[in-house]
N, C-alpha and C. Protein backbone atom coordinates (compact mmCIF):
# COMPACT_ATOMS: atom_id res chain seq x y z
N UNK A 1 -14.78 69.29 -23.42
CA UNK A 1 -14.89 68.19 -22.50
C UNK A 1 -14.22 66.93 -23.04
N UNK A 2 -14.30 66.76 -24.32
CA UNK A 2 -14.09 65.46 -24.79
C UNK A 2 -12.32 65.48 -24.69
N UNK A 3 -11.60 66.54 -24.90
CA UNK A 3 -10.14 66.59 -24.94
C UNK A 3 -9.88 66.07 -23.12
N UNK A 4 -10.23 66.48 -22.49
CA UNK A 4 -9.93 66.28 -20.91
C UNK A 4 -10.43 64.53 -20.69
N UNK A 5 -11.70 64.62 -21.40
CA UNK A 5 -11.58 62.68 -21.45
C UNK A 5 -10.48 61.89 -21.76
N UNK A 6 -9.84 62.64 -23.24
CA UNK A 6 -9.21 61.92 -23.47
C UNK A 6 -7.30 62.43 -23.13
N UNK A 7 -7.59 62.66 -22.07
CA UNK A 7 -5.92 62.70 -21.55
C UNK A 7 -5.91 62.03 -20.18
N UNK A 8 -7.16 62.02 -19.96
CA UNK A 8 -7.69 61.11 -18.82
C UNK A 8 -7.31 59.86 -19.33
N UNK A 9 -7.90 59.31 -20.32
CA UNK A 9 -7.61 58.36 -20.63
C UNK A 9 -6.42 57.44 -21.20
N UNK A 10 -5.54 58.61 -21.75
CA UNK A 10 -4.13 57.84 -22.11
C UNK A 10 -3.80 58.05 -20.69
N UNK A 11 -3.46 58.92 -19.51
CA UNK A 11 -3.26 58.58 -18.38
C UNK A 11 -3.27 57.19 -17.65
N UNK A 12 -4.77 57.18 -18.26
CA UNK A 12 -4.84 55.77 -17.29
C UNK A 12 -4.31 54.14 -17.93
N UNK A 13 -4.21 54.56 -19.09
CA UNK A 13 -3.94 53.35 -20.13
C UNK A 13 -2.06 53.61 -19.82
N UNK A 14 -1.18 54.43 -19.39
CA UNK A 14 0.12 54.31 -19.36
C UNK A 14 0.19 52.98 -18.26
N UNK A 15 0.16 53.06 -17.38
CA UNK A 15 0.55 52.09 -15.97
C UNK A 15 0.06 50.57 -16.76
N UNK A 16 -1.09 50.72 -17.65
CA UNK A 16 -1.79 49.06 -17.82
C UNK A 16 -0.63 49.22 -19.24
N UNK A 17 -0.60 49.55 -20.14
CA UNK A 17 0.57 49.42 -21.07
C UNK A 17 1.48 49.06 -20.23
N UNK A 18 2.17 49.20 -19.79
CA UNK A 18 3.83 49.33 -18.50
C UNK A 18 3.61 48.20 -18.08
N UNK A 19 2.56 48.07 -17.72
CA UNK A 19 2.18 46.48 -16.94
C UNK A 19 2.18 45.38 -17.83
N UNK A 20 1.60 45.24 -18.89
CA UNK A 20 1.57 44.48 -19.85
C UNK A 20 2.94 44.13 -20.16
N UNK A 21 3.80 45.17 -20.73
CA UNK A 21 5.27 44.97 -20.93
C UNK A 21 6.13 44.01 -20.04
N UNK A 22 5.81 44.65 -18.67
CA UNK A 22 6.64 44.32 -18.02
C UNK A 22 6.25 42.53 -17.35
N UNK A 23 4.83 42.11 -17.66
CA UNK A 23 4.55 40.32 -17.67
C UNK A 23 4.91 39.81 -18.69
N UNK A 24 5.44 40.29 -19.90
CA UNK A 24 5.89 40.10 -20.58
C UNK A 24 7.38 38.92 -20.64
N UNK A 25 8.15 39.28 -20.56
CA UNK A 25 9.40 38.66 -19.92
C UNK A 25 9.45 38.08 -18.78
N UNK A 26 8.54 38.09 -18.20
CA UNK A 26 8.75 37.30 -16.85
C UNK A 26 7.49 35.73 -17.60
N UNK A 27 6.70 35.88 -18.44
CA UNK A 27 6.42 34.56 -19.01
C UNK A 27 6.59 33.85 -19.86
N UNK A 28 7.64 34.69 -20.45
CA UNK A 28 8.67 33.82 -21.40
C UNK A 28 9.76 32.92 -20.90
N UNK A 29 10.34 33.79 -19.69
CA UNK A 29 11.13 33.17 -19.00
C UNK A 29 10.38 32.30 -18.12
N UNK A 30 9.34 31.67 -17.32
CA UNK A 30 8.72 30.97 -17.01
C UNK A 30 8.56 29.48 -17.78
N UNK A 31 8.92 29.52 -19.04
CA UNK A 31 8.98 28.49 -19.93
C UNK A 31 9.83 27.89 -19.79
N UNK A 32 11.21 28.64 -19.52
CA UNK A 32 12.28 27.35 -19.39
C UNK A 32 12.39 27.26 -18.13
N UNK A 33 11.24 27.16 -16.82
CA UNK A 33 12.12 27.11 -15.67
C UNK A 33 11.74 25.50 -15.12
N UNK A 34 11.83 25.01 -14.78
CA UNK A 34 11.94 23.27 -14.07
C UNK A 34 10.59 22.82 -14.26
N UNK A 35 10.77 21.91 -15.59
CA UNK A 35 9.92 20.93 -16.18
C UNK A 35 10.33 19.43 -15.50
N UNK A 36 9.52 18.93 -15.25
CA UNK A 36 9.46 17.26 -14.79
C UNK A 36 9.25 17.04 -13.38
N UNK A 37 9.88 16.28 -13.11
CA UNK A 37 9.58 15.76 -11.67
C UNK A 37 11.28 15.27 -11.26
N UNK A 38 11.64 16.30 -10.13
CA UNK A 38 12.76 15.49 -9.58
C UNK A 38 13.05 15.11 -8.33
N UNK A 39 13.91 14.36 -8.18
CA UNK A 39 13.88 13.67 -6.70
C UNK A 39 15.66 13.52 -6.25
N UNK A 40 16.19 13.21 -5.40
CA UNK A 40 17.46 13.72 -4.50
C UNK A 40 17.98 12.62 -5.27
N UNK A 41 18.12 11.82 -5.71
CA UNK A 41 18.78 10.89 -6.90
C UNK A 41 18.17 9.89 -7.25
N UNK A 42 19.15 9.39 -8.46
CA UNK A 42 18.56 8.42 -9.51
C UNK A 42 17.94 7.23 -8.97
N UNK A 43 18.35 6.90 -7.94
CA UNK A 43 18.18 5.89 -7.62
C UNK A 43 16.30 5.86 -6.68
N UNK A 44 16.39 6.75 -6.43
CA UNK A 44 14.74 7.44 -6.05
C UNK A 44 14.26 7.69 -7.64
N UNK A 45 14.51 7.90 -8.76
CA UNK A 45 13.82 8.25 -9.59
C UNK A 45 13.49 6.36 -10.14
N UNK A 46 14.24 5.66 -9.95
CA UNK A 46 13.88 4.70 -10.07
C UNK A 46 12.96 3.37 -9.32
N UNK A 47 13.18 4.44 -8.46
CA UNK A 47 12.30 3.47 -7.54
C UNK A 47 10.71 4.34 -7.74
N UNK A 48 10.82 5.63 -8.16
CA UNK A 48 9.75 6.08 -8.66
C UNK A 48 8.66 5.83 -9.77
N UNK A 49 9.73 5.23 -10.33
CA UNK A 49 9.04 4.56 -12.29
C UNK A 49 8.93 3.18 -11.73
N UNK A 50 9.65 2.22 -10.94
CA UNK A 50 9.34 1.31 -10.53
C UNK A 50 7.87 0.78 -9.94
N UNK A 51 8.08 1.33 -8.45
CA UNK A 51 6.60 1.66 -7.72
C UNK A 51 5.80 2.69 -7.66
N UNK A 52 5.83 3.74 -7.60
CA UNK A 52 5.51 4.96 -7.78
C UNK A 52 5.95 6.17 -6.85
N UNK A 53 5.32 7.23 -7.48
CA UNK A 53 6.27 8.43 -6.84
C UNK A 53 5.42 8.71 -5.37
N UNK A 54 4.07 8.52 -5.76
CA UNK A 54 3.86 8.26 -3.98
C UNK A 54 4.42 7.79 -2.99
N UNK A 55 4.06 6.47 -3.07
CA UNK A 55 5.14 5.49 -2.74
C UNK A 55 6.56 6.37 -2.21
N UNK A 56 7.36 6.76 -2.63
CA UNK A 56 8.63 7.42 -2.93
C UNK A 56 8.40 8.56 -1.72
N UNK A 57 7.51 9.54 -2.25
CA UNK A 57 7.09 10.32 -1.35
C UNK A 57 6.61 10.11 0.21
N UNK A 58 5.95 9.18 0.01
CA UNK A 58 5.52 8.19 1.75
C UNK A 58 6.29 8.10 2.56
N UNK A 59 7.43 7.75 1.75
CA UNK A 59 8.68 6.92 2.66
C UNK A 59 9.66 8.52 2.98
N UNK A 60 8.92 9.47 2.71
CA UNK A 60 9.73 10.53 3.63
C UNK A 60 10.47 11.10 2.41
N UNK A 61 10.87 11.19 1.31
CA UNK A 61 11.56 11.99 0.37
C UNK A 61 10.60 13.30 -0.13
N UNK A 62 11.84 14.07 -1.01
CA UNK A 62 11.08 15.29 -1.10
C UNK A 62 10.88 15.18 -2.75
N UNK A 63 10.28 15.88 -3.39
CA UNK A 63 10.10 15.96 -4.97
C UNK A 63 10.16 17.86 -5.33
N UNK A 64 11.00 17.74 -5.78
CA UNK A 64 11.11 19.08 -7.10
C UNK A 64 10.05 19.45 -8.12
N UNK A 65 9.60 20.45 -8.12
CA UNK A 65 8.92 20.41 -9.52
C UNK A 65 8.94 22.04 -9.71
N UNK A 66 7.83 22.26 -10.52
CA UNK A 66 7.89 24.03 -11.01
C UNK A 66 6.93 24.85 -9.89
N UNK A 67 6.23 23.80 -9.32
CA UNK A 67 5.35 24.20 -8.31
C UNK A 67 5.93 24.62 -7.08
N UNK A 68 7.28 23.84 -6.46
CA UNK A 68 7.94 23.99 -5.64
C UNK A 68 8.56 22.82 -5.11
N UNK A 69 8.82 22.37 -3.54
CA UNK A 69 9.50 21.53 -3.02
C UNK A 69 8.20 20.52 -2.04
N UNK A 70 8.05 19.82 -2.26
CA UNK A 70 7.19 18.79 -1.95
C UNK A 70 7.15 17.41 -0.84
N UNK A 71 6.85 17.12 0.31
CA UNK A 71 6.64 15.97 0.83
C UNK A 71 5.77 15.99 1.21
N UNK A 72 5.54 14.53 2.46
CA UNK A 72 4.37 14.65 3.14
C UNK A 72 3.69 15.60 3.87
N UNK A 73 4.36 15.93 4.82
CA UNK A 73 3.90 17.11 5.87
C UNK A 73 4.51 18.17 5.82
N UNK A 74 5.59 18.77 4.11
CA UNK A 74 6.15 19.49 4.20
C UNK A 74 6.12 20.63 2.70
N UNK A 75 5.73 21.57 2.59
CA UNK A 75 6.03 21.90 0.97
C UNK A 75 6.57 23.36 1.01
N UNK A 76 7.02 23.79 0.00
CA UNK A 76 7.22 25.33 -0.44
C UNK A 76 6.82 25.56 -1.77
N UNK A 77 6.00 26.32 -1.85
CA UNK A 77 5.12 26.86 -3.21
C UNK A 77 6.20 28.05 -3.58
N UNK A 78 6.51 27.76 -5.32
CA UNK A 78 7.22 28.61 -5.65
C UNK A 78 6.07 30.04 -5.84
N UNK A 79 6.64 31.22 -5.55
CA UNK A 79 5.87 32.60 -5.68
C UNK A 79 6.43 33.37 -6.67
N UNK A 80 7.49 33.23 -7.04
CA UNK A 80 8.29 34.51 -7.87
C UNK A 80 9.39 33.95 -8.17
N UNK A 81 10.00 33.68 -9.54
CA UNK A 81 11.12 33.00 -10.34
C UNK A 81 11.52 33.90 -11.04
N UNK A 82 13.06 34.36 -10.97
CA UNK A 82 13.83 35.42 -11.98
C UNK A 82 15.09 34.74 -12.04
N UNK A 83 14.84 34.40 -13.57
CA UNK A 83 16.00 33.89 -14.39
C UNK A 83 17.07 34.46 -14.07
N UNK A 84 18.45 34.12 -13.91
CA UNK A 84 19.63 35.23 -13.94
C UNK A 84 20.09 35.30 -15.76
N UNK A 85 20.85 36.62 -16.01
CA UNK A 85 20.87 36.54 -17.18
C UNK A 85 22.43 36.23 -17.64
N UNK A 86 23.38 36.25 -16.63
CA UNK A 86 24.56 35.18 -17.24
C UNK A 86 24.92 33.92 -16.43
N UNK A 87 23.64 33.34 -16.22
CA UNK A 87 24.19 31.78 -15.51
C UNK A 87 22.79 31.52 -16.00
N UNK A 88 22.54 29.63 -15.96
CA UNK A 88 21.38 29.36 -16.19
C UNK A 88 21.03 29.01 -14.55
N UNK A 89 20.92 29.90 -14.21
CA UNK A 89 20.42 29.77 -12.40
C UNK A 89 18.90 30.58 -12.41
N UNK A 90 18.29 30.28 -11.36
CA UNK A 90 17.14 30.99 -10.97
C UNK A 90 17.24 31.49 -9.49
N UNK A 91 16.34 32.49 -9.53
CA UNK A 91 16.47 33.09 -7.71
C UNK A 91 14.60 32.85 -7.65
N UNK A 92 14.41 31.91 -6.62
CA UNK A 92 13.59 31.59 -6.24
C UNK A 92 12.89 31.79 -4.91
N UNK A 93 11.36 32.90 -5.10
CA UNK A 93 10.74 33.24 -3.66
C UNK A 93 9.68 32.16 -3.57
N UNK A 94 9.98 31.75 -2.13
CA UNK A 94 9.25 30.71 -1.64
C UNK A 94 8.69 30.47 -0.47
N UNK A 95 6.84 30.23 -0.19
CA UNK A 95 6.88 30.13 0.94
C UNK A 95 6.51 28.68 1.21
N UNK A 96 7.13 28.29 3.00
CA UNK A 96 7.11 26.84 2.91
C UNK A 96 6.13 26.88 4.07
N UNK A 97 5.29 25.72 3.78
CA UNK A 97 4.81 25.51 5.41
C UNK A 97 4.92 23.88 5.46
N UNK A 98 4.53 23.73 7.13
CA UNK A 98 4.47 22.31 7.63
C UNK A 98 3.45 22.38 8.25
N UNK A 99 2.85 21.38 8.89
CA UNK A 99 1.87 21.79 10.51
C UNK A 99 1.88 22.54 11.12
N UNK A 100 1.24 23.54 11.63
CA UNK A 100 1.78 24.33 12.80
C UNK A 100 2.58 25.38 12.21
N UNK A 101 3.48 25.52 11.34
CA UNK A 101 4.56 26.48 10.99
C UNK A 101 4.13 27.04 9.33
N UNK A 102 4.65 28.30 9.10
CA UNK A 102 4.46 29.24 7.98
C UNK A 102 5.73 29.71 8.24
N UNK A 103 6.47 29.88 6.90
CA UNK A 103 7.88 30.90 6.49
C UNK A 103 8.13 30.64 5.28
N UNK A 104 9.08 32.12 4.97
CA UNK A 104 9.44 32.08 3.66
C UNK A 104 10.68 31.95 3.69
N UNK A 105 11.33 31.61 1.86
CA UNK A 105 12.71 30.87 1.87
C UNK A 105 12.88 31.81 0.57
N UNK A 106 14.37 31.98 0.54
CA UNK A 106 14.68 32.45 -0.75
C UNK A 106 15.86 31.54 -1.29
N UNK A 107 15.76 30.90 -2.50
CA UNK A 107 16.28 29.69 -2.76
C UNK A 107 17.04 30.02 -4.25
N UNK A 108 18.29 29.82 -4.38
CA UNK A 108 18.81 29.84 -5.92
C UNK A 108 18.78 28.26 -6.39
N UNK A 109 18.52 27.94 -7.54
CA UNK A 109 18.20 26.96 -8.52
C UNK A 109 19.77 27.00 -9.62
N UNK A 110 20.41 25.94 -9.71
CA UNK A 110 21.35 26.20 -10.54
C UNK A 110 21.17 24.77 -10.89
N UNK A 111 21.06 25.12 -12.62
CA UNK A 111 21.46 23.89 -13.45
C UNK A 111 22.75 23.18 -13.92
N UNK A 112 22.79 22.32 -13.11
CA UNK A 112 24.05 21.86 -13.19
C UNK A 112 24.47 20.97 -14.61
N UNK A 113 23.61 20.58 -14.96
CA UNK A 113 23.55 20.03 -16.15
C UNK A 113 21.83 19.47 -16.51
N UNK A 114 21.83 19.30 -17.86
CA UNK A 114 20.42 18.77 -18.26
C UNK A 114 19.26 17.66 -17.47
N UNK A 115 20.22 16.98 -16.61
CA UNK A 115 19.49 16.18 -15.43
C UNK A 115 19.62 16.81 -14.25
N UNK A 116 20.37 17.25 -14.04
CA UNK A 116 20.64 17.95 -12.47
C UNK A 116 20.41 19.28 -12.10
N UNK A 117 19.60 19.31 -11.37
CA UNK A 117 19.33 20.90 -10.23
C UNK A 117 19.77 20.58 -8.87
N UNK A 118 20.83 22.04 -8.74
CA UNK A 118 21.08 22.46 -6.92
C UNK A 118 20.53 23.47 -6.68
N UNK A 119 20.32 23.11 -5.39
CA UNK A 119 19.40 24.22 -4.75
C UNK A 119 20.32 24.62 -3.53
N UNK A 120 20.09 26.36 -3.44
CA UNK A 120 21.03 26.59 -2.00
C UNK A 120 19.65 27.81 -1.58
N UNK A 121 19.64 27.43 -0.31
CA UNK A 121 18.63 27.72 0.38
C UNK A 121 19.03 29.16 1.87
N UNK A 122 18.27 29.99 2.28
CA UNK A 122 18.58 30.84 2.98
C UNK A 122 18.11 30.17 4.12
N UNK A 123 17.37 29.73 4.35
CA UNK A 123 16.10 29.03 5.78
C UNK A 123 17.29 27.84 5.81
N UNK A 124 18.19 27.97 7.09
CA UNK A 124 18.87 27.34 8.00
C UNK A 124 17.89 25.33 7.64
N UNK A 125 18.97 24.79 7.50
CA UNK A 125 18.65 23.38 8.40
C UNK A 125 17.80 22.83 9.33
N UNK A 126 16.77 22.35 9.77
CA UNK A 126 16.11 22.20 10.93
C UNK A 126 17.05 20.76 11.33
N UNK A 127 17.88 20.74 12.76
CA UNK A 127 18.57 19.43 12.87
C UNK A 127 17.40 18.39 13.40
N UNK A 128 15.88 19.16 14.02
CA UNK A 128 15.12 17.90 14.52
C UNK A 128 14.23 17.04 13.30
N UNK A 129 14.24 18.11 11.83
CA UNK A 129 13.84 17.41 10.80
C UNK A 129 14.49 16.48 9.93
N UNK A 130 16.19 16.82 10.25
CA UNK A 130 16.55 16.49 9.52
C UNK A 130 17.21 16.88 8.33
N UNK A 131 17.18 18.30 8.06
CA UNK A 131 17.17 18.54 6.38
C UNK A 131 16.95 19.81 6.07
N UNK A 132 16.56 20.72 5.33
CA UNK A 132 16.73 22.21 5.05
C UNK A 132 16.34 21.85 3.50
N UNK A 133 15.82 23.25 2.48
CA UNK A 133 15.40 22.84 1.19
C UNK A 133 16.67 22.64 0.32
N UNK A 134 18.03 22.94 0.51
CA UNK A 134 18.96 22.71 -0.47
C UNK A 134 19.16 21.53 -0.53
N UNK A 135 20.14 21.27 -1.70
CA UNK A 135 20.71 20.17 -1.62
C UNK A 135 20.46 20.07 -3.44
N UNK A 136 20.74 18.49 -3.86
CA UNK A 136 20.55 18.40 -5.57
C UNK A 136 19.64 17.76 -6.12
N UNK A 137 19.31 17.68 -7.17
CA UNK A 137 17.84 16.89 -7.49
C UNK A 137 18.07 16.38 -8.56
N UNK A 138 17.87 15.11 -9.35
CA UNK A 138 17.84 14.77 -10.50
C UNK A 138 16.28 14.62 -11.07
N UNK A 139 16.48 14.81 -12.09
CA UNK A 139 15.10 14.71 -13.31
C UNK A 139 15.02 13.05 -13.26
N UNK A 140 14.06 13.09 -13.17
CA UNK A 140 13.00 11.44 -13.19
C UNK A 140 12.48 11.30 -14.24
N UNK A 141 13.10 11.07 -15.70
CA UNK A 141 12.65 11.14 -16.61
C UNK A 141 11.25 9.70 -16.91
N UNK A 142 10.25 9.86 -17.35
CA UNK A 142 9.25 9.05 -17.31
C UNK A 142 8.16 9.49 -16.03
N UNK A 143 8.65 9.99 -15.23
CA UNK A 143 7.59 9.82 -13.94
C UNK A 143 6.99 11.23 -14.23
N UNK A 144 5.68 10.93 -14.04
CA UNK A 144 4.50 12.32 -14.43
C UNK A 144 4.50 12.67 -12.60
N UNK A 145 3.77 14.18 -13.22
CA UNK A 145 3.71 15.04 -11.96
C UNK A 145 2.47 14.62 -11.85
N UNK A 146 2.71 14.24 -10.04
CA UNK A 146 0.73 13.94 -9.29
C UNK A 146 -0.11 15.37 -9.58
């Protein structure tokens, strides 16, 4: 009996080993993915350290972070981030909601340099909002995440 326990048991321990491995690399790579707080330019990051990023946010802008894409009545929670392994880009699953509305976005992240992230977005433009999640973001260096 005890041999049949135990083939039972490495059985069941393969898939949770496999599993382990495989969160492995996906939270290492989680470390370098978008630290700080960014906003559609410098000049918003300054008016951010100035008055604040609320403030900033109130007046209708959006904010970047690791969490996702951020305004008033508008956000997308990042769900799933995979590093690419010859660009420093990310492929980003995202779902966004507003009032009334739920959808998901699939969004690439490319570092354009040490201050700058572009974002190119699959979810079309809305022309009555205004805006769509792409576009570029600079790092707000000093301004903490709400």
């Amino acid at each position: 009996m005890k041999q049949n326990d135990s083939i039972w048991s490495d059985i069941a321990l393969g898939p949770l080993v496999a599993a382990m491995l495989l969160a492995m690399p996906k939270a290492a790579l989680a470390d370098d993915f978008i630290k700080g707080v960014y906003l559609q330019s410098e000049e918003l990051c300054e008016q951010a350290r100035k008055d604040s990023l609320q403030t900033v946010i109130e007046a209708g802008n959006t904010m970047l972070s690791a969490r996702g894409i951020e305004s008033i009545e508008y956000n997308c929670e990042f769900v799933q981030m995979t590093r690419a392994t010859r660009s420093p880009t990310w492929l980003v699953q995202a779902v966004c909601q507003e009032p009334g509305y739920l959808s998901p976005d699939v969004l690439t992240i490319l570092e354009m340099n040490a201050t700058q992230l572009d974002l190119v977005s699959v979810k079309p433009a809305d022309p009555d909002s205004g805006g769509g999640n792409g576009g570029s973001y600079f790092l707000c260096e000093g301004v903490p995440l709400p």
